[in-house]
PDB file of N, CA and C in Angstrom:
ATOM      1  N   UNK A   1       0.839  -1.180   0.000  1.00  0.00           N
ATOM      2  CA  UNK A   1       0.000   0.000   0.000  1.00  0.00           C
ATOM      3  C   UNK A   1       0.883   1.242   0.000  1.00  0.00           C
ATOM      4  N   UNK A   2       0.168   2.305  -0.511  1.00  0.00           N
ATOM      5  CA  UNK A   2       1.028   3.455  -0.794  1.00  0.00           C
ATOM      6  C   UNK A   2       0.185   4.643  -0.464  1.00  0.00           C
ATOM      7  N   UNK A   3       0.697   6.111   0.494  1.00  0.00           N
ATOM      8  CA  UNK A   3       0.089   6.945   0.813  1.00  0.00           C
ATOM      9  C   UNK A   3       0.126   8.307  -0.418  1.00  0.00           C
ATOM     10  N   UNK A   4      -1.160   8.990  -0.536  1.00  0.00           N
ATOM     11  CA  UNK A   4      -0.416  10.183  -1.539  1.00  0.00           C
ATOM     12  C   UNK A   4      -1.524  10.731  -0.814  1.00  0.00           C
ATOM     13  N   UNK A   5      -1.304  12.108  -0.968  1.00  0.00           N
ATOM     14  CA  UNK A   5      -2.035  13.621  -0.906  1.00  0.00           C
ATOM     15  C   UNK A   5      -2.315  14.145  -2.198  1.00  0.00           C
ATOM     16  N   UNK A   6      -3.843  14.177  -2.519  1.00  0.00           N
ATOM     17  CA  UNK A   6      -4.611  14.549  -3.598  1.00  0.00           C
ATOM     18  C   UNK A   6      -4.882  15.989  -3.176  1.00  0.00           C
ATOM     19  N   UNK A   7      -4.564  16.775  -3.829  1.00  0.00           N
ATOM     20  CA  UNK A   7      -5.118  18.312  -3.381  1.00  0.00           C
ATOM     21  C   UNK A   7      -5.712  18.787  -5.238  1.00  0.00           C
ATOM     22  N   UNK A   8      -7.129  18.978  -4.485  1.00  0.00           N
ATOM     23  CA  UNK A   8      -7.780  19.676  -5.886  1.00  0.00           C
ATOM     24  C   UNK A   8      -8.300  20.578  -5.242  1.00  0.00           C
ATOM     25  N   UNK A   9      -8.184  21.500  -6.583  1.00  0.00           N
ATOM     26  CA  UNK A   9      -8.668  23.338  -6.805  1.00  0.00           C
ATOM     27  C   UNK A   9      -9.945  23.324  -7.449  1.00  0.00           C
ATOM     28  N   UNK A  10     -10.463  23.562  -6.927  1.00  0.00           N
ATOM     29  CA  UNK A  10     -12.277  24.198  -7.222  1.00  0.00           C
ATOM     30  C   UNK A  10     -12.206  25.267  -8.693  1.00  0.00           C
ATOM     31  N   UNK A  11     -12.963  25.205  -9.627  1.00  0.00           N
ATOM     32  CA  UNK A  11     -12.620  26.366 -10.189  1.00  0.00           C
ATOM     33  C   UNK A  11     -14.051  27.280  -9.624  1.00  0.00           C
ATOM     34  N   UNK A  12     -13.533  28.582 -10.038  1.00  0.00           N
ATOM     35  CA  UNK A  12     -14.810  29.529  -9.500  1.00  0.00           C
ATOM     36  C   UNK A  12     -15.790  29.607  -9.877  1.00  0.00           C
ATOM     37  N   UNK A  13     -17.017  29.768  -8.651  1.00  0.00           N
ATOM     38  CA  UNK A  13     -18.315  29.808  -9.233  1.00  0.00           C
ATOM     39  C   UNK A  13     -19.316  28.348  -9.333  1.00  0.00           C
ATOM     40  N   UNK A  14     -18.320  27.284  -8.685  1.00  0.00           N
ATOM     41  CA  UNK A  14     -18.971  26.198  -8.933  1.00  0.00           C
ATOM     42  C   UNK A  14     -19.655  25.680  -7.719  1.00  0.00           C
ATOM     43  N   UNK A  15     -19.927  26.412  -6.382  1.00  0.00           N
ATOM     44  CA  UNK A  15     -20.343  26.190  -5.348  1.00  0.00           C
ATOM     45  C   UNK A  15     -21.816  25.457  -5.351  1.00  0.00           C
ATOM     46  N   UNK A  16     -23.100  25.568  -6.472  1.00  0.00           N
ATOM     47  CA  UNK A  16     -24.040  24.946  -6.159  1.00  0.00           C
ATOM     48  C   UNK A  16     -23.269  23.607  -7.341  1.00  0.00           C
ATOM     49  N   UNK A  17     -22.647  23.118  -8.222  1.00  0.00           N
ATOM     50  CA  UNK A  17     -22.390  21.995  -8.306  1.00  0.00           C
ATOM     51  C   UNK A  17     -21.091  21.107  -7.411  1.00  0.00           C
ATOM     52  N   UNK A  18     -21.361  21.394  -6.713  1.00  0.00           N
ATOM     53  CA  UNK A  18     -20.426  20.903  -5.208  1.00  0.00           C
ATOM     54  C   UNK A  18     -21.334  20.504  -4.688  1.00  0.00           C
ATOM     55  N   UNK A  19     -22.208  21.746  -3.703  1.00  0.00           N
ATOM     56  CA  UNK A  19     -23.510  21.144  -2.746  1.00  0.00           C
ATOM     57  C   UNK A  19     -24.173  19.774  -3.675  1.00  0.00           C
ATOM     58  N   UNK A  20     -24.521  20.022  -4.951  1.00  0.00           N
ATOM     59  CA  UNK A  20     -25.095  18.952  -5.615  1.00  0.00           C
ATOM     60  C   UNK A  20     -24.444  17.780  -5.628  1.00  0.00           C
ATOM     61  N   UNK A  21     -23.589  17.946  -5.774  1.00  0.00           N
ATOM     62  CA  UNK A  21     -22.733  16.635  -5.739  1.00  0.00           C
ATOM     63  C   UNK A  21     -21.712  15.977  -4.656  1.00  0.00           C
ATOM     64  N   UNK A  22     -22.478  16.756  -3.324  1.00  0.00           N
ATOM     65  CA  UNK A  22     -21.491  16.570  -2.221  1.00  0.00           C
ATOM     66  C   UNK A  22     -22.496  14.928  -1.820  1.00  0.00           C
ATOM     67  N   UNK A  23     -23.601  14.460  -1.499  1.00  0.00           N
ATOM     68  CA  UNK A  23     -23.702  13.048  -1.213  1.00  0.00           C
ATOM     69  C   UNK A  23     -23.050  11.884  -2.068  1.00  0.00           C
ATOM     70  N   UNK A  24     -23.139  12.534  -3.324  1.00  0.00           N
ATOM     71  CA  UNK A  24     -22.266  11.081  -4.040  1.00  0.00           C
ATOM     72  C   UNK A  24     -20.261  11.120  -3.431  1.00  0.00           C
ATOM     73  N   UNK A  25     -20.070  12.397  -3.327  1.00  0.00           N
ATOM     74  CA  UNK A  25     -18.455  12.332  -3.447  1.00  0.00           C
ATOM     75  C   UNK A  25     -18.436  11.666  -1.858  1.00  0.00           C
ATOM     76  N   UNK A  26     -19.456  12.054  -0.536  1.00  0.00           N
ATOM     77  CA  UNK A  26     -19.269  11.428   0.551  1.00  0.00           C
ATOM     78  C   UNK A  26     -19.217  10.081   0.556  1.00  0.00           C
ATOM     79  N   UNK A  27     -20.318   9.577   0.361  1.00  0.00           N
ATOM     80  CA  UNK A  27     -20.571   8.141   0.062  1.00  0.00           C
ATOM     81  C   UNK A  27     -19.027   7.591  -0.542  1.00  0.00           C
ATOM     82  N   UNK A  28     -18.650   7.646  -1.669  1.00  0.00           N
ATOM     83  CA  UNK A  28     -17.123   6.981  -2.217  1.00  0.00           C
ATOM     84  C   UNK A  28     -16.316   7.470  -0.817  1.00  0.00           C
ATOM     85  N   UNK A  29     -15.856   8.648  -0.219  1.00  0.00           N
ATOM     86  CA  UNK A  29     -14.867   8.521   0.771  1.00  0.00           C
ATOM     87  C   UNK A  29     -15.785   7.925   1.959  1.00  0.00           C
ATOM     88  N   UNK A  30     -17.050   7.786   2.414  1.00  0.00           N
ATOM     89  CA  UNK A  30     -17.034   6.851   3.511  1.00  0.00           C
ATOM     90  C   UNK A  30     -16.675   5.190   3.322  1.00  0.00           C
ATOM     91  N   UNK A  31     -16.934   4.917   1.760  1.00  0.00           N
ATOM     92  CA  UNK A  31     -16.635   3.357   1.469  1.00  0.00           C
ATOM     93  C   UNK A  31     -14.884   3.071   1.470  1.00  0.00           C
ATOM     94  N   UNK A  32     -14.182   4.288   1.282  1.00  0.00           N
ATOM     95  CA  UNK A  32     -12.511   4.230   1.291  1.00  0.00           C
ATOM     96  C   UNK A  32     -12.363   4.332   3.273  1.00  0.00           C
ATOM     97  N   UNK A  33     -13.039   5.184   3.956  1.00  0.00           N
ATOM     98  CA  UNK A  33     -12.476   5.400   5.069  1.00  0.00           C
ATOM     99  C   UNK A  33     -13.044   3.332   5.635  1.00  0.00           C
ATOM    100  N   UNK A  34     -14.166   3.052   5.326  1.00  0.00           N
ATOM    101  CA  UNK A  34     -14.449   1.237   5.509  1.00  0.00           C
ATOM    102  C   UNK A  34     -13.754   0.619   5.345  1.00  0.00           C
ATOM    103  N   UNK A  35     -13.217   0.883   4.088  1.00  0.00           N
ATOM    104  CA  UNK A  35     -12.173  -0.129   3.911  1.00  0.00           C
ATOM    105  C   UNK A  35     -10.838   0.033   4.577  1.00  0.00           C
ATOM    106  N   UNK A  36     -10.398   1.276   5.087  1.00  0.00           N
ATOM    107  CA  UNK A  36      -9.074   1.624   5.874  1.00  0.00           C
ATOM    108  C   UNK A  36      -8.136   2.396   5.412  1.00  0.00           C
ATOM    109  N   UNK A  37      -9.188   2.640   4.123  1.00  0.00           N
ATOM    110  CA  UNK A  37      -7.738   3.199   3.283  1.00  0.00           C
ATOM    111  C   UNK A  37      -7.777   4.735   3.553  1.00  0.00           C
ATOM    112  N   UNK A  38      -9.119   5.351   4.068  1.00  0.00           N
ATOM    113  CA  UNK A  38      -9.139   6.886   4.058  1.00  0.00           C
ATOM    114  C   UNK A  38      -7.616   7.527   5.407  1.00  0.00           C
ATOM    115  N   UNK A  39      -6.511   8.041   4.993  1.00  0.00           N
ATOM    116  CA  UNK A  39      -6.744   8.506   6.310  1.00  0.00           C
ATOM    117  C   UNK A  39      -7.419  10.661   6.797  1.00  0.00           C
ATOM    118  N   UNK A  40      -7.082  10.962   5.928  1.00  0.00           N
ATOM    119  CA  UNK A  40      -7.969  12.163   5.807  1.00  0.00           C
ATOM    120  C   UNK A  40      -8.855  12.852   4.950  1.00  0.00           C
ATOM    121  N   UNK A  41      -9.578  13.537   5.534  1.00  0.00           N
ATOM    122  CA  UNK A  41     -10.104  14.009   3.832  1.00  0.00           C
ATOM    123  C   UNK A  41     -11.060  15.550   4.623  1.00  0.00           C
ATOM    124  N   UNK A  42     -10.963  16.694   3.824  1.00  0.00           N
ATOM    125  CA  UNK A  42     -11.882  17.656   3.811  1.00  0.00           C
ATOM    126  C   UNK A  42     -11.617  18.971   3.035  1.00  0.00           C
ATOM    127  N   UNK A  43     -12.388  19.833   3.016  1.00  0.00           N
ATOM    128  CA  UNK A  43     -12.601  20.930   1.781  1.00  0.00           C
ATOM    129  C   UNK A  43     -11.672  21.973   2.186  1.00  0.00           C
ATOM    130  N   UNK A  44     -11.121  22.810   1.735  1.00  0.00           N
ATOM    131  CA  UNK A  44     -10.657  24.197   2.319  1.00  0.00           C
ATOM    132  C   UNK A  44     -11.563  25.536   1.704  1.00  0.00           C
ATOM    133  N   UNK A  45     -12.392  25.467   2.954  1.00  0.00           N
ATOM    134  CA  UNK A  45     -13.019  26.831   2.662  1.00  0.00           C
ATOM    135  C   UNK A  45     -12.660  28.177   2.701  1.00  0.00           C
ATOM    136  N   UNK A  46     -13.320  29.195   2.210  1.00  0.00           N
ATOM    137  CA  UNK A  46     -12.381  29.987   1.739  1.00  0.00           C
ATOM    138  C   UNK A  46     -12.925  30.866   3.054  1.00  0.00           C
ATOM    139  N   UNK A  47     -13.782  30.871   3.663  1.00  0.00           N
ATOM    140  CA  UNK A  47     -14.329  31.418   5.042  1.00  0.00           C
ATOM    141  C   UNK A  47     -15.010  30.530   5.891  1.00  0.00           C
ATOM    142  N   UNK A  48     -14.023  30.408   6.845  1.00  0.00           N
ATOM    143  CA  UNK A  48     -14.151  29.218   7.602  1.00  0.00           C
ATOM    144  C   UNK A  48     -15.239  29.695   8.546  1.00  0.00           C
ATOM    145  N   UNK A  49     -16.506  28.705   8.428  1.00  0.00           N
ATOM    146  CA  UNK A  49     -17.401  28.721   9.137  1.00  0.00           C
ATOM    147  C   UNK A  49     -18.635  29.556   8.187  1.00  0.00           C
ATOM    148  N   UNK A  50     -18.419  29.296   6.904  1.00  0.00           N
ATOM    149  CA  UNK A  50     -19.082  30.510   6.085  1.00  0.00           C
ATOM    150  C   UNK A  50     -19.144  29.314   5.034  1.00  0.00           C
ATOM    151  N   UNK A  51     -19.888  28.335   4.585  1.00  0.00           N
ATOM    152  CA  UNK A  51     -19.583  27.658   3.298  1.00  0.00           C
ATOM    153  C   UNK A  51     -20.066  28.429   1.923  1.00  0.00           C
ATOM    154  N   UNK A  52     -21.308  29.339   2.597  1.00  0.00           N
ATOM    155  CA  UNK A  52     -21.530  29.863   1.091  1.00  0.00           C
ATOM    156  C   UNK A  52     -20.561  30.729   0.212  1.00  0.00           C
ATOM    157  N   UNK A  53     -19.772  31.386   1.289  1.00  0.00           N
ATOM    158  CA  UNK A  53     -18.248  31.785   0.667  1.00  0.00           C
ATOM    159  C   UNK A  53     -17.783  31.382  -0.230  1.00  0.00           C
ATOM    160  N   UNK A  54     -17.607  29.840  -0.593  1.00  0.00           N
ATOM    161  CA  UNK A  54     -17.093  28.496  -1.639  1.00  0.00           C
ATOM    162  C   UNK A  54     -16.244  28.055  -1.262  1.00  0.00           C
ATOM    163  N   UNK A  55     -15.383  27.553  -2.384  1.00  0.00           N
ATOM    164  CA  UNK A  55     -14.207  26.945  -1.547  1.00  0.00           C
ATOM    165  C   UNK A  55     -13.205  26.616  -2.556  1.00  0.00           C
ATOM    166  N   UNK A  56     -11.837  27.012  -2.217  1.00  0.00           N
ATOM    167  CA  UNK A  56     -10.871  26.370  -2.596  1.00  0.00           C
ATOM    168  C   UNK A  56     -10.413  25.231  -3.359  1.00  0.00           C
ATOM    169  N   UNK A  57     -10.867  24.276  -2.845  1.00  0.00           N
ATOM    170  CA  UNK A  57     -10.648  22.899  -3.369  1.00  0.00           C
ATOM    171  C   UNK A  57     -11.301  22.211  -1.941  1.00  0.00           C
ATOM    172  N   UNK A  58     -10.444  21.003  -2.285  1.00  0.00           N
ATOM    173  CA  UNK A  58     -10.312  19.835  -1.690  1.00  0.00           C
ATOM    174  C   UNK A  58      -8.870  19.240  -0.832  1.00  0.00           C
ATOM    175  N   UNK A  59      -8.819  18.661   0.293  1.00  0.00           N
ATOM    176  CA  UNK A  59      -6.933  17.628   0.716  1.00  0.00           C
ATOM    177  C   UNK A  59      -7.571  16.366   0.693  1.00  0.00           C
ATOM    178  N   UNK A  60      -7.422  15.208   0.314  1.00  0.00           N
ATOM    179  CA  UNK A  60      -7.396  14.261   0.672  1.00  0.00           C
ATOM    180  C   UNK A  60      -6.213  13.222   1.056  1.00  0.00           C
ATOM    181  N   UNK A  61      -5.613  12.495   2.018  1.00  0.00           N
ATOM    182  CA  UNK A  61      -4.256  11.523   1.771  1.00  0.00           C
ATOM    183  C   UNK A  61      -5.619  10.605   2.003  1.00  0.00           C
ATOM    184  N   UNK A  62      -4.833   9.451   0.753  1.00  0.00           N
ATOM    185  CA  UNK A  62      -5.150   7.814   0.935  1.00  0.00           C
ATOM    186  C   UNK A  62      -4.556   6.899   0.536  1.00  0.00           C
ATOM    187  N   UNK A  63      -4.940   5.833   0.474  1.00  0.00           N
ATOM    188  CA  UNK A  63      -3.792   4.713   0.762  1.00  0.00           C
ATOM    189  C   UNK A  63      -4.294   3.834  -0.480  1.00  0.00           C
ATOM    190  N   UNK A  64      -4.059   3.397  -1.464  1.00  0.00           N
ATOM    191  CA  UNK A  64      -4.030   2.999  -2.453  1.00  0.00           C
ATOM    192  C   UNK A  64      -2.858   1.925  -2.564  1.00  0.00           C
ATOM    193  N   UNK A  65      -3.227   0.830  -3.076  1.00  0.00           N
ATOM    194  CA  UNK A  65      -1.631  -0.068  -4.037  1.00  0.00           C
ATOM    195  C   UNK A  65      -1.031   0.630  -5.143  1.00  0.00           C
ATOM    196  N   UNK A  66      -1.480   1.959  -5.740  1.00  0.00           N
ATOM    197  CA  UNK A  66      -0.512   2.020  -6.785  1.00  0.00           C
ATOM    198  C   UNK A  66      -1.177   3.235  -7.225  1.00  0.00           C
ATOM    199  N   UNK A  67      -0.240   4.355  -7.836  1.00  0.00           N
ATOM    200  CA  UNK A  67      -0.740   5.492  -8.490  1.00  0.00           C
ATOM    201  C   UNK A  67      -2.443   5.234  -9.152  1.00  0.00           C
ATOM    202  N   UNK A  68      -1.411   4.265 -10.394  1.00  0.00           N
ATOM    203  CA  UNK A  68      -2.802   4.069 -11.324  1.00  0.00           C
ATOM    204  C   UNK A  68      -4.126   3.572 -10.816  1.00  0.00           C
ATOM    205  N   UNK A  69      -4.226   2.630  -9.441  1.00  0.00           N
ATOM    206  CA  UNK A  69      -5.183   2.560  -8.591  1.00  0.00           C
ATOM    207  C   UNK A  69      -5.804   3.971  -8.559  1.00  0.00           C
ATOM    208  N   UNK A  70      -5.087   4.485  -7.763  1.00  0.00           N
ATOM    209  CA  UNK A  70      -5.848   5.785  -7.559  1.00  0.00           C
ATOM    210  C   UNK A  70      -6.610   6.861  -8.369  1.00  0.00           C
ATOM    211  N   UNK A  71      -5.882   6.647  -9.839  1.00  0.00           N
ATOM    212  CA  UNK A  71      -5.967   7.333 -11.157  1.00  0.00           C
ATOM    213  C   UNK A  71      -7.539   7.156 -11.763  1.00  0.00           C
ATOM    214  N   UNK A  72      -7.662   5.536 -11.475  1.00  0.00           N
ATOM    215  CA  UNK A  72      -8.923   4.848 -11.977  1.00  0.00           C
ATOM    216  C   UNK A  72      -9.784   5.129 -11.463  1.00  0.00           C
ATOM    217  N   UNK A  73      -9.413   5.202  -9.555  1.00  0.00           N
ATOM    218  CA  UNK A  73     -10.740   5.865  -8.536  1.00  0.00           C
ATOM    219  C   UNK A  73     -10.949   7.205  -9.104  1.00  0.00           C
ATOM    220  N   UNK A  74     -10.069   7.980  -9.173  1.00  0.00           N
ATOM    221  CA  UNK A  74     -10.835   9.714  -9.558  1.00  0.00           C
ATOM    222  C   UNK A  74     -11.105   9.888 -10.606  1.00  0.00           C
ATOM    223  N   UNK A  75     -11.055   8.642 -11.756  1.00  0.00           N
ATOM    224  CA  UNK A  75     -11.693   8.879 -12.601  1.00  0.00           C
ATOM    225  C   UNK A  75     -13.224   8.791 -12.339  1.00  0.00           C
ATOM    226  N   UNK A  76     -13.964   8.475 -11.165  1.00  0.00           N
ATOM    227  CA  UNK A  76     -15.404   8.033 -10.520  1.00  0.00           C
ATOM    228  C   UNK A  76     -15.600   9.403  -9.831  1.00  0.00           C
ATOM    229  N   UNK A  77     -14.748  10.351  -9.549  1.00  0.00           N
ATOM    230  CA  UNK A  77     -14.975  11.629  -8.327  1.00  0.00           C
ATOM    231  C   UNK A  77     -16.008  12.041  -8.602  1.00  0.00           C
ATOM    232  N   UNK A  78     -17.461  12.450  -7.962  1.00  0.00           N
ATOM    233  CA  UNK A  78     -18.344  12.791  -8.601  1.00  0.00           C
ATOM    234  C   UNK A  78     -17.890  14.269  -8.883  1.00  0.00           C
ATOM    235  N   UNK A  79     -17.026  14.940  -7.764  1.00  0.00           N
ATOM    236  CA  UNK A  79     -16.507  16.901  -8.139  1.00  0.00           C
ATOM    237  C   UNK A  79     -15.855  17.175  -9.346  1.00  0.00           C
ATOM    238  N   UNK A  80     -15.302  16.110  -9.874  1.00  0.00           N
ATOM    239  CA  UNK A  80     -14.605  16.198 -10.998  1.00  0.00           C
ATOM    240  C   UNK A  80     -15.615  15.755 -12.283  1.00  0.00           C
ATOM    241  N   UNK A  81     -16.652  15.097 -12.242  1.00  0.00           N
ATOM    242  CA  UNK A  81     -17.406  14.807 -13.242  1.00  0.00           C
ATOM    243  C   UNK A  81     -18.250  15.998 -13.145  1.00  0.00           C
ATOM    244  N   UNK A  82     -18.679  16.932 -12.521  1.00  0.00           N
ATOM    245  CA  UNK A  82     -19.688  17.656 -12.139  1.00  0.00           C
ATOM    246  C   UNK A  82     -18.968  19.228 -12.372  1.00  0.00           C
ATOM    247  N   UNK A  83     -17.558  18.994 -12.845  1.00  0.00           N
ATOM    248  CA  UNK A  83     -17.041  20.179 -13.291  1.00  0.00           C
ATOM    249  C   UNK A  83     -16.830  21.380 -12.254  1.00  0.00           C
ATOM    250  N   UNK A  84     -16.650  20.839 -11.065  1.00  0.00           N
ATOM    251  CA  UNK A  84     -16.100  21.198  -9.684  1.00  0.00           C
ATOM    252  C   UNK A  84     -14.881  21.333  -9.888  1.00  0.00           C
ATOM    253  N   UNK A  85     -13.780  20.741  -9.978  1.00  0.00           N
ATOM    254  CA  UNK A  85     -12.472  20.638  -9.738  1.00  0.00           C
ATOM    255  C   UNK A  85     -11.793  20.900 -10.947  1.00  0.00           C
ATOM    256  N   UNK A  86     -11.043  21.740 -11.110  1.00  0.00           N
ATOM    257  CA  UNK A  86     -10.236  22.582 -12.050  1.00  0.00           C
ATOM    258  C   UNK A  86      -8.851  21.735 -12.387  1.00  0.00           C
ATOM    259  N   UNK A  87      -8.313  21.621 -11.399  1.00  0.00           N
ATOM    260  CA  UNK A  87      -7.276  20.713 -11.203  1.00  0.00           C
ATOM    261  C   UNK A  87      -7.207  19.806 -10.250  1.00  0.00           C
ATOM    262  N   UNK A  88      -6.217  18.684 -10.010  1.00  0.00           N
ATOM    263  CA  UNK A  88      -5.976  17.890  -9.440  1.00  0.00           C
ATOM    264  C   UNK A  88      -4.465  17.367  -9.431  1.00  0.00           C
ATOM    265  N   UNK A  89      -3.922  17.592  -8.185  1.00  0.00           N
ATOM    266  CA  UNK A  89      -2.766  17.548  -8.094  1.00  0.00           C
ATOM    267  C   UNK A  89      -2.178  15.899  -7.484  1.00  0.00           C
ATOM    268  N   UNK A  90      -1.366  15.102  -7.396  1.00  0.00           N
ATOM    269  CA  UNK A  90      -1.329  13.610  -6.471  1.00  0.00           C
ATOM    270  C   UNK A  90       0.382  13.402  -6.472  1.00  0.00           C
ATOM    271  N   UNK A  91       0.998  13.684  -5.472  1.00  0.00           N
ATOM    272  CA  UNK A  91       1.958  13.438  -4.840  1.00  0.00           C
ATOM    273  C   UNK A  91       1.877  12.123  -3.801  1.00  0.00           C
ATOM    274  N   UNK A  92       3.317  11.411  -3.737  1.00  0.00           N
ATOM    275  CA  UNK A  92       3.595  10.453  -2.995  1.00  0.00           C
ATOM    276  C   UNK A  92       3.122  10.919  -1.065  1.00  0.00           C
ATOM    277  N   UNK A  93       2.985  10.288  -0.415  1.00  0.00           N
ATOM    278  CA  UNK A  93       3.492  11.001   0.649  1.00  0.00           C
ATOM    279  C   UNK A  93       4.030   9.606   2.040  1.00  0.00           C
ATOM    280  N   UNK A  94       4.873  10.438   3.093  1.00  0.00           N
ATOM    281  CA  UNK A  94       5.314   9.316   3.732  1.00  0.00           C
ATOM    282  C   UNK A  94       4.419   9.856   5.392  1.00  0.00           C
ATOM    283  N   UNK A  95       4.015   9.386   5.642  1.00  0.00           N
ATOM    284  CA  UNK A  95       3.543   9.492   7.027  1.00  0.00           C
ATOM    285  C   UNK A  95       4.365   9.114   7.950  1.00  0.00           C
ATOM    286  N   UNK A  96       4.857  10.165   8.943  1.00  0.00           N
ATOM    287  CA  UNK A  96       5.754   9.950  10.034  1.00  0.00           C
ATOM    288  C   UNK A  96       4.726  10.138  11.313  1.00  0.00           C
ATOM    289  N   UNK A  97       4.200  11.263  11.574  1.00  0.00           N
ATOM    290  CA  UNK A  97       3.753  11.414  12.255  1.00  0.00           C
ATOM    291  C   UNK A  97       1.902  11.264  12.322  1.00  0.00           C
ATOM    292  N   UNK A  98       0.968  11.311  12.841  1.00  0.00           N
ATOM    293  CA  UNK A  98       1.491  10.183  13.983  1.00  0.00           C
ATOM    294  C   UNK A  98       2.060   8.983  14.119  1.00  0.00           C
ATOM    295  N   UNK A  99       2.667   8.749  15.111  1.00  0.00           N
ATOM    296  CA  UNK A  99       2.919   6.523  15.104  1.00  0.00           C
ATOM    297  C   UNK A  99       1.942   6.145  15.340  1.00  0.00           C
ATOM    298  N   UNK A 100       1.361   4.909  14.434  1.00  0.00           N
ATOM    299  CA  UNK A 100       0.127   4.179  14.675  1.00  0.00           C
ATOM    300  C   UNK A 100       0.135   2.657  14.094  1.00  0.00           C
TER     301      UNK A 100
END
């Protein structure tokens, strides 16, 4: 298994196809956090405590066997089919902290 940090950018203006498509994108990360693989995931708003503000993007790290694993899952993102997410960035990452 392998950890990476997915960070996607919202493009602007897309705040009601987000809300719309925020039960399908939950649902896929509650079935990744089931299986063990989630270990974080949430939005960066652009006024915290304010969602109608919009938002930034997205952080997610998860744990995948292999890039292209992961490649195949976001090809399913519902934010990215729904023309939410502008970009999408996926770096390796090593988890030190915490020990667990």
């Amino acid at each position: 298994m392998a950890l990476f940090v997915v960070s996607c950018t919202d493009h602007e203006g897309t705040l009601e196809q987000r809300i719309a498509s925020r039960p399908a994108h939950l649902a896929r990360l509650e079935q990744l956090n089931a299986e063990g693989r989630l270990i974080v995931a949430g939005p960066m708003p652009k006024q915290p405590g304010n969602p109608q503000a919009g938002f930034y993007g997205s952080t997610l790290i998860v744990d995948f066997d292999s890039r292209e694993d992961l490649d195949d899952w976001l090809k399913e993102e519902p934010y990215l089919k729904a023309g939410v997410y502008s970009q999408v960035d996926v770096k390796p990452f090593i988890q030190v902290f915490p020990k667990g």
